[in-house]
Protein backbone atom coordinates (compact mmCIF):
# COMPACT_ATOMS: atom_id res chain seq x y z
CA UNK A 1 95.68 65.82 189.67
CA UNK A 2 95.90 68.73 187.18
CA UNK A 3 93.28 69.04 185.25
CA UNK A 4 93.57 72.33 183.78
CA UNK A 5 94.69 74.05 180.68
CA UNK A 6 97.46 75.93 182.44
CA UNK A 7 101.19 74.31 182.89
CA UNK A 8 101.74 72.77 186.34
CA UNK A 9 104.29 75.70 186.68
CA UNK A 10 101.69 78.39 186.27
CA UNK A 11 101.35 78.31 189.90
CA UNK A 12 105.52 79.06 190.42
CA UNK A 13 105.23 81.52 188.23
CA UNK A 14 102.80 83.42 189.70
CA UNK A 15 103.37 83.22 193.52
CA UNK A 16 106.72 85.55 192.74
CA UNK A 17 104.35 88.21 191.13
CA UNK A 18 101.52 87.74 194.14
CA UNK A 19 104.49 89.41 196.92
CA UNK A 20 106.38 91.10 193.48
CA UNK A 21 104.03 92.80 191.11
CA UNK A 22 106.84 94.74 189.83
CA UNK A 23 108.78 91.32 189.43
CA UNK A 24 110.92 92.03 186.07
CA UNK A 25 112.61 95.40 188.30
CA UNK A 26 113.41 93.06 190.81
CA UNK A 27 115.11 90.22 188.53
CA UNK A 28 116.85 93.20 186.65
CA UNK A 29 118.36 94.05 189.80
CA UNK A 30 119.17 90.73 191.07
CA UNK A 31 121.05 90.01 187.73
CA UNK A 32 123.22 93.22 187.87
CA UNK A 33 124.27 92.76 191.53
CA UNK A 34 125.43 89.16 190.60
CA UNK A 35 127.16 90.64 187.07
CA UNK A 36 129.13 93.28 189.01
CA UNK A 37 130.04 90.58 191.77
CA UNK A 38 131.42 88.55 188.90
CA UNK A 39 133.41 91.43 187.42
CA UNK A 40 134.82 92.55 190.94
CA UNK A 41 136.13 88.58 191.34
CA UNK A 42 137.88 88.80 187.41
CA UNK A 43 139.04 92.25 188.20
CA UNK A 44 141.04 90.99 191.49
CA UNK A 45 143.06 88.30 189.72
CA UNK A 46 146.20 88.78 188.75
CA UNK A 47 147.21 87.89 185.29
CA UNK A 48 150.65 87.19 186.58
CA UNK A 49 149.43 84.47 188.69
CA UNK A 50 149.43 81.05 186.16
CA UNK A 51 146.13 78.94 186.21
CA UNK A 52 145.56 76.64 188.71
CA UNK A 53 143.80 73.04 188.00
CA UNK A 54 140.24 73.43 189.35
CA UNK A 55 139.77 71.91 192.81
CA UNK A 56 143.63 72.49 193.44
């Protein structure tokens, strides 16, 4: 049971920060490898090409 004054997802939060002190670097990283992953996908399409229905 929890029983103190701390959220039950202090402990998530600071397990990251235990093996990544420098954890904000890190996510800044993460988040800029998945933007410029993003932008490489939009930049291959062709705008020729018409939509497609999703799943099709």
């Amino acid at each position: 049971m929890h029983t103190s004054n701390e959220s039950p997802n202090a402990l998530a939060w600071a397990t990251p920060h235990k093996y990544f002190p420098d954890l904000p670097p890190v996510l800044t990283a993460w988040c800029e490898r998945q933007a410029k992953g993003h932008l490489a996908q939009l930049a291959a399409v062709d705008p020729a090409d018409p939509p497609t229905e999703p799943g099709g």
